[in-house]
Protein backbone atom coordinates (compact mmCIF):
# COMPACT_ATOMS: atom_id res chain seq x y z
CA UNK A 1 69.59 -16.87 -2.55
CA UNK A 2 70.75 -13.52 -1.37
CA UNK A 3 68.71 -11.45 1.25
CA UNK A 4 66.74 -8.65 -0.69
CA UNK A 5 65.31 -11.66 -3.01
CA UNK A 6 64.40 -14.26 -0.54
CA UNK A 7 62.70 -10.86 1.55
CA UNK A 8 61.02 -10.67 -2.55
CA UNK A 9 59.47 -14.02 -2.08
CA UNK A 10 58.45 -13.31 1.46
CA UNK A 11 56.97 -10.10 0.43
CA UNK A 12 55.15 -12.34 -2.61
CA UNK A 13 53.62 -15.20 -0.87
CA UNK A 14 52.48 -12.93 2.01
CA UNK A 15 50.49 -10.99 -0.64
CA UNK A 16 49.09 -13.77 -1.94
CA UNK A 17 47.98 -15.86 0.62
CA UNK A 18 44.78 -14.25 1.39
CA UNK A 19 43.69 -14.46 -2.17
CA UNK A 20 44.71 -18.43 -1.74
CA UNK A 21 42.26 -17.90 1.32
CA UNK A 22 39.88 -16.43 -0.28
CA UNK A 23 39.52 -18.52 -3.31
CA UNK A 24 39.91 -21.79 -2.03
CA UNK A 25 37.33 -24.39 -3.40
CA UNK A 26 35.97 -21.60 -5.40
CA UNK A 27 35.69 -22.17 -9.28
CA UNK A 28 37.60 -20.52 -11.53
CA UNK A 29 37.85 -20.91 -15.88
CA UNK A 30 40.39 -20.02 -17.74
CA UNK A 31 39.96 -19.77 -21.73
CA UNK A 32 43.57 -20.22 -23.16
CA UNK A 33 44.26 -18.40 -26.55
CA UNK A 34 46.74 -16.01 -28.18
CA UNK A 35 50.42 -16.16 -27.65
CA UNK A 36 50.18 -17.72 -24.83
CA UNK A 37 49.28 -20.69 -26.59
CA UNK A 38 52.18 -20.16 -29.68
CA UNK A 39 54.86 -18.99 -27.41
CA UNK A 40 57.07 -22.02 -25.50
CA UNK A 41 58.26 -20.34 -23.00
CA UNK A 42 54.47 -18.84 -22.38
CA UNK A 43 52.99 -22.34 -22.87
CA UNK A 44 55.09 -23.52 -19.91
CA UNK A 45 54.08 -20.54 -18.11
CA UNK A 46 50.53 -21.04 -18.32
CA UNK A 47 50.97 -24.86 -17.58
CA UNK A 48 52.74 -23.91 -14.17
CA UNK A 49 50.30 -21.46 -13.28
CA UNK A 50 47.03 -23.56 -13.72
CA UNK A 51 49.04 -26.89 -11.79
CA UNK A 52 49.68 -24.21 -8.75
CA UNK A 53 46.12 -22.89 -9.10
CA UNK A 54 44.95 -26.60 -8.34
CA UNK A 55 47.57 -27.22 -5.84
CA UNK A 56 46.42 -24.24 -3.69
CA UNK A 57 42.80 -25.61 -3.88
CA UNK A 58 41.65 -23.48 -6.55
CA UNK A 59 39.00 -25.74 -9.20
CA UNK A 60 40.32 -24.83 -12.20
CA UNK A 61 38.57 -25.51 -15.57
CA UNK A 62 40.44 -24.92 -19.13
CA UNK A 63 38.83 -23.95 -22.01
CA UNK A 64 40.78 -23.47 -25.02
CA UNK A 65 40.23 -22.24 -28.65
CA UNK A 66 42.83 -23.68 -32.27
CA UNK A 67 41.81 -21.16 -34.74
CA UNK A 68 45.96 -21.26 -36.36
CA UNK A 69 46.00 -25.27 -35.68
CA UNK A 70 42.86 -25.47 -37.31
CA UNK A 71 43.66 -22.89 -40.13
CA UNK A 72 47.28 -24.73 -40.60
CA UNK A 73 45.61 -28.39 -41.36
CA UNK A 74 42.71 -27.25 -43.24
CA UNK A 75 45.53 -25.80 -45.80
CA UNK A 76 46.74 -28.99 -45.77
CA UNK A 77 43.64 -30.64 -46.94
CA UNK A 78 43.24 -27.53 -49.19
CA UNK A 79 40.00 -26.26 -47.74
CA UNK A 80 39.57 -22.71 -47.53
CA UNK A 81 39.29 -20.78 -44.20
CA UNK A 82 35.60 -19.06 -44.50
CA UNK A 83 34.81 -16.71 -42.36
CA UNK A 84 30.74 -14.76 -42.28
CA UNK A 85 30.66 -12.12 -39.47
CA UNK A 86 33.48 -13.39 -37.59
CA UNK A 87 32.10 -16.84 -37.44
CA UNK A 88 34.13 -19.80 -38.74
CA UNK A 89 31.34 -21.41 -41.32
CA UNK A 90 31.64 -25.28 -40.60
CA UNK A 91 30.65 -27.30 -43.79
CA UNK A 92 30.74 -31.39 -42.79
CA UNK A 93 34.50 -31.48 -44.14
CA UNK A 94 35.15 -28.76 -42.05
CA UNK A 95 33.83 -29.89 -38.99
CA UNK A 96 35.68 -33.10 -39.32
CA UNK A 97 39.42 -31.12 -39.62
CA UNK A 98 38.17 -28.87 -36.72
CA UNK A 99 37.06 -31.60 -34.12
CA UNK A 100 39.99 -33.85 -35.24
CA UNK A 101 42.28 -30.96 -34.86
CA UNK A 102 40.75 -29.86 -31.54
CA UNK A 103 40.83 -33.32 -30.15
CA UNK A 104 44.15 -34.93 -31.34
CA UNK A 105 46.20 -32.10 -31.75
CA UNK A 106 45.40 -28.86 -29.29
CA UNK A 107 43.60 -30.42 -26.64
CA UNK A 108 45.66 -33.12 -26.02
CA UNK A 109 48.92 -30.53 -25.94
CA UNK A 110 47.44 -28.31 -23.71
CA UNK A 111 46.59 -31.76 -21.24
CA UNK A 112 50.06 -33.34 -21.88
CA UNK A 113 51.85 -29.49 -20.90
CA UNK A 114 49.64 -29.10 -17.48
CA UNK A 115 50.50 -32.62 -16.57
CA UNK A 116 54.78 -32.49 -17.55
CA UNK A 117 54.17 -29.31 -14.73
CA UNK A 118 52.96 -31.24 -11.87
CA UNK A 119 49.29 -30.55 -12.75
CA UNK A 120 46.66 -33.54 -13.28
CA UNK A 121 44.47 -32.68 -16.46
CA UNK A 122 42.06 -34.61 -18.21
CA UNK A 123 40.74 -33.73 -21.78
CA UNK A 124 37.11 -33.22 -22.71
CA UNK A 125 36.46 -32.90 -26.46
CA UNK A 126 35.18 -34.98 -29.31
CA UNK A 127 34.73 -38.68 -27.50
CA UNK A 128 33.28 -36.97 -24.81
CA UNK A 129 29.49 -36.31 -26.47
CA UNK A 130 27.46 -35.94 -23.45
CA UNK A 131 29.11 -32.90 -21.64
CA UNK A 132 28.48 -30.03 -23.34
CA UNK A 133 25.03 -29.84 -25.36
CA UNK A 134 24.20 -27.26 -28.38
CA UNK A 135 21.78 -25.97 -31.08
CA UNK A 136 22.49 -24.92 -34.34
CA UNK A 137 23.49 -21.55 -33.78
CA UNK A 138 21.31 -19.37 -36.41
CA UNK A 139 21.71 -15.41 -36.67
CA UNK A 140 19.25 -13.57 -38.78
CA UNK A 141 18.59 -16.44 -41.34
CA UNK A 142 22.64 -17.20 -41.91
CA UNK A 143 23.46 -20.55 -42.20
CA UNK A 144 27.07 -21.26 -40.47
CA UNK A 145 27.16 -24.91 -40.69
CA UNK A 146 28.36 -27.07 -38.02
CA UNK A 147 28.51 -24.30 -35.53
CA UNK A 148 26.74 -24.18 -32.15
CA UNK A 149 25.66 -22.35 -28.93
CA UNK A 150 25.90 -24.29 -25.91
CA UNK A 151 22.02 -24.86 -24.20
CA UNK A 152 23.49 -27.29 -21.76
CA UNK A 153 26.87 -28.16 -19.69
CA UNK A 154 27.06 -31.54 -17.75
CA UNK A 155 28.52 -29.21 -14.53
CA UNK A 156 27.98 -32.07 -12.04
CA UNK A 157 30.29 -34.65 -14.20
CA UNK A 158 33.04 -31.41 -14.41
CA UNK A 159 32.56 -30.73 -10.40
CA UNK A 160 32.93 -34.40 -9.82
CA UNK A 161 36.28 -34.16 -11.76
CA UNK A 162 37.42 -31.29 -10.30
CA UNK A 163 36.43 -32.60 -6.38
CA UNK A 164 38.71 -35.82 -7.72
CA UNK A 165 41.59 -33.34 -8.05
CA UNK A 166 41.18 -33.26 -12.03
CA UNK A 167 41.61 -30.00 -14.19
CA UNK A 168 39.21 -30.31 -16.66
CA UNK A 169 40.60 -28.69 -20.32
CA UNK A 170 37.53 -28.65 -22.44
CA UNK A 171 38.00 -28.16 -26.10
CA UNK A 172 34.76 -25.86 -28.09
CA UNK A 173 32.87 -28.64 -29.30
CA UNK A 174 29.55 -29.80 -28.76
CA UNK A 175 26.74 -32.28 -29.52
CA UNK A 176 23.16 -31.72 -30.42
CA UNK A 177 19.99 -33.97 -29.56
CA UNK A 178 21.05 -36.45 -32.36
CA UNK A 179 24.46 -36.27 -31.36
CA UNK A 180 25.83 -34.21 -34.10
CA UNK A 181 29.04 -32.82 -33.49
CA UNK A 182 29.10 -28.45 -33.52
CA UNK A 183 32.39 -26.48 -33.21
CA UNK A 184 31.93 -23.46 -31.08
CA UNK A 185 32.82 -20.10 -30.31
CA UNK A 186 35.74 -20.67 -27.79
CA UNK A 187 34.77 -17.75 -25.80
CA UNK A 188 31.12 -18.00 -25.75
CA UNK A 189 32.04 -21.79 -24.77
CA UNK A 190 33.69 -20.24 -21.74
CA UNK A 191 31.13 -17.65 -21.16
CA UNK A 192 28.42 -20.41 -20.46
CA UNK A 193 30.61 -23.24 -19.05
CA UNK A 194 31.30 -20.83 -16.20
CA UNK A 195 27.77 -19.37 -16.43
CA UNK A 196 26.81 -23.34 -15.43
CA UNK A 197 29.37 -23.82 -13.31
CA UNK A 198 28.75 -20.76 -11.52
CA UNK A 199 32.28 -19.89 -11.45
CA UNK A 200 33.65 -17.24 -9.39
CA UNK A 201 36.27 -15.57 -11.98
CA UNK A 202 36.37 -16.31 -15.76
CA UNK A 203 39.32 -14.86 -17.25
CA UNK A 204 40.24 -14.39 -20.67
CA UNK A 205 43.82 -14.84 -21.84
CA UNK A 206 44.28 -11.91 -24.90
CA UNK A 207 47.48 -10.78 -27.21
CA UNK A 208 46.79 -6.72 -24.78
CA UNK A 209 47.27 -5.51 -21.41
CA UNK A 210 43.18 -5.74 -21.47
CA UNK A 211 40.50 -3.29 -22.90
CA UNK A 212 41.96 0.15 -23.22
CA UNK A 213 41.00 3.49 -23.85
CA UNK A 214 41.25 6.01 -26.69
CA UNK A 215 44.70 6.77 -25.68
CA UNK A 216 45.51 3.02 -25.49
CA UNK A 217 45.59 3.24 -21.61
CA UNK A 218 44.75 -0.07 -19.74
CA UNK A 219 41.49 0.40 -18.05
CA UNK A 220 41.32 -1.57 -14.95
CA UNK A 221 38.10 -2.26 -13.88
CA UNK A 222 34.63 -1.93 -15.83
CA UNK A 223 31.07 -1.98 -14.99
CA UNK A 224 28.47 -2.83 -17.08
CA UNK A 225 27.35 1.01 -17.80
CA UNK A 226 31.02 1.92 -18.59
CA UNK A 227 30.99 -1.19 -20.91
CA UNK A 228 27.73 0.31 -22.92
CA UNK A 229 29.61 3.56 -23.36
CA UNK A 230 32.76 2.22 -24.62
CA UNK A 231 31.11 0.18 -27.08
CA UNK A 232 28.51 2.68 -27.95
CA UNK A 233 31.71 5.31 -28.54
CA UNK A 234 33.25 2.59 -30.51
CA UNK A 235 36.44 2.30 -28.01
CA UNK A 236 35.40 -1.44 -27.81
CA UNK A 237 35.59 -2.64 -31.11
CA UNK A 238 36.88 -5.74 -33.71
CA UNK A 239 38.62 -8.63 -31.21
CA UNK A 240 37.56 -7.15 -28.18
CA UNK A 241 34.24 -7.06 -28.64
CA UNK A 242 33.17 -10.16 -28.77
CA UNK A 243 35.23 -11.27 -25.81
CA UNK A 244 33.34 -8.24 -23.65
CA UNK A 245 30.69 -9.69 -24.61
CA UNK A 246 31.04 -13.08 -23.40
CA UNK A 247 32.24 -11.55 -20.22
CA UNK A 248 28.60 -9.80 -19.86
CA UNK A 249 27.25 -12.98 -20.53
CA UNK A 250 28.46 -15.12 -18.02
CA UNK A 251 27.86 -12.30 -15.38
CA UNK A 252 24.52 -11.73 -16.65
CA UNK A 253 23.97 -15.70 -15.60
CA UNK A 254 25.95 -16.84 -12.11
CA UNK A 255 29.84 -16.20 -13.00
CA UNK A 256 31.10 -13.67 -10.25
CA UNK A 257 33.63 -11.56 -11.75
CA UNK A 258 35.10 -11.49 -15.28
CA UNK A 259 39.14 -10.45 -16.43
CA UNK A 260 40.66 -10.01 -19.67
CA UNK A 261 44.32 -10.29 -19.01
CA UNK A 262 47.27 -9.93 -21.36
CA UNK A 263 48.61 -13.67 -21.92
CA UNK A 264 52.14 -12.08 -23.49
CA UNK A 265 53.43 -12.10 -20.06
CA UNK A 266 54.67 -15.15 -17.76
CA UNK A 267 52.41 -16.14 -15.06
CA UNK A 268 49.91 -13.70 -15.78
CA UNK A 269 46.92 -15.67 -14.40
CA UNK A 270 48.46 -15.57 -10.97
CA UNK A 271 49.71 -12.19 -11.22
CA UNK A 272 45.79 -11.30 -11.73
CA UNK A 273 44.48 -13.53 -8.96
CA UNK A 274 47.17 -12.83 -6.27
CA UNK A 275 48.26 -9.68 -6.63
CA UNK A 276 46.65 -6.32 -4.85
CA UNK A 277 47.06 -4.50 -7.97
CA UNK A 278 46.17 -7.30 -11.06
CA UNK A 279 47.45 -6.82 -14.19
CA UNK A 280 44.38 -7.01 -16.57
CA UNK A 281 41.13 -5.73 -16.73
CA UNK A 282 38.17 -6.60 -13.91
CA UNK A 283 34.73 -6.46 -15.70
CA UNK A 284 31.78 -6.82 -12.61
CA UNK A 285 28.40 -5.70 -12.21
């Protein structure tokens, strides 16, 4: 290694280790989407950067979504994709593709990837029915199907994990009081799994830099005022929105601080958490 770049890595790890300070034994959840979940060379990326999150003593939880995965195999069955207000509607057939798809296919990637990078993941998803707890999610008298809003998140089980030296990677299913299976929202999963675990970052992995502004310049930190604007002035809009939204949420309950970070570029969780500068956007109160 020649001088300037091992006085790089100094320079690097010097930056970063009060942030490893800082948010040692703290809790933070990641949901995992976009490219970064396509992309190979991002998928290893992202597997890296949640194994050294652990190593450092960070408790990191996963939470993924599968919309193409579970788009790709209902084709195959030759279901139609059926979408009502941006909500997947979830028919019994449907829910069967999605959990199966969820289970067998993402979740157990996305565990098999952290652990071939020196990480030590465990999957939560379909033949897990006791962790995360829904209702039938209902909006205005719409029927959606199988789809559900998390009223309850077995954090105690997911700290024990996590205190065991776990990373848990949860997949957006739940189970109702009779034990039906509900597909969910994979970023208003996030939003309340870190709302119950009282997490101290929840970042969202996007295909942007973050949210920007009318002249498509990253904005770098919001409050929740400046969020009511932009979505008033209809800067926040389609995509965006709904992931804003789960940000306010889990702030609104006992998540600390909220990012939307742009998962097109390697190690881009750590570049957010370590760095002075970040790369995303930090939403707080």
């Amino acid at each position: 290694m020649k001088q300037n770049e091992a006085e790089q890595v100094i320079k690097i790890l010097t930056e970063a280790l009060p942030y490893i300070q800082k948010f040692s034994k703290k809790i933070c959840v990641v949901k995992y989407g976009g490219s970064a979940m396509t992309d190979d060379s991002l998928k290893n990326s992202f597997a890296r950067d949640i194994a050294l999150m652990k190593q450092v003593g960070i408790n990191v939880a996963v939470v993924h979504g599968g919309g193409p995965q579970i788009d790709e195999q209902l084709q195959k069955v030759g279901i139609e994709r059926n979408f009502k207000d941006g909500i997947r509607v979830t028919d019994s057939k449907t829910i069967e593709i999605v959990s199966e798809t969820l289970t067998n296919l993402v979740n157990k990637e996305i565990v098999s990837l952290i652990n071939n990078n020196g990480g030590n993941s465990i999957g939560i998803a379909k033949d897990n029915n006791s962790v995360v707890k829904v209702k039938k999610y209902k909006s205005k008298d719409k029927d959606y199907g199988y789809v559900g809003e998390i009223v309850d998140v077995d954090s105690n089980y997911l700290y024990d994990l996590m205190k065991s030296n776990y990373i848990p990677v949860i997949a957006p299913l739940g189970f109702d009081e009779n034990q039906n299976i509900y597909n969910i929202n994979a970023d208003s999963a996030a939003s309340a799994i870190a709302s119950f675990l009282s997490a101290e970052k929840l970042i969202f992995l996007t295909d942007q830099a973050g949210v920007l502004d009318k002249q498509e310049n990253l904005i770098s930190s919001l409050n929740f005022d400046a969020i009511g604007s932009l979505i008033k002035s209809g800067v926040i809009t389609g995509g965006m929105l709904p992931k804003i939204k789960a940000c306010l949420n889990a702030l609104k309950n006992s998540a600390k601080t909220a990012h939307i970070i742009d998962g097109r570029i390697q190690h881009s969780v750590l570049l957010e958490i370590f760095t002075n500068e970040g790369i995303g956007t930090l939403v707080k109160k």
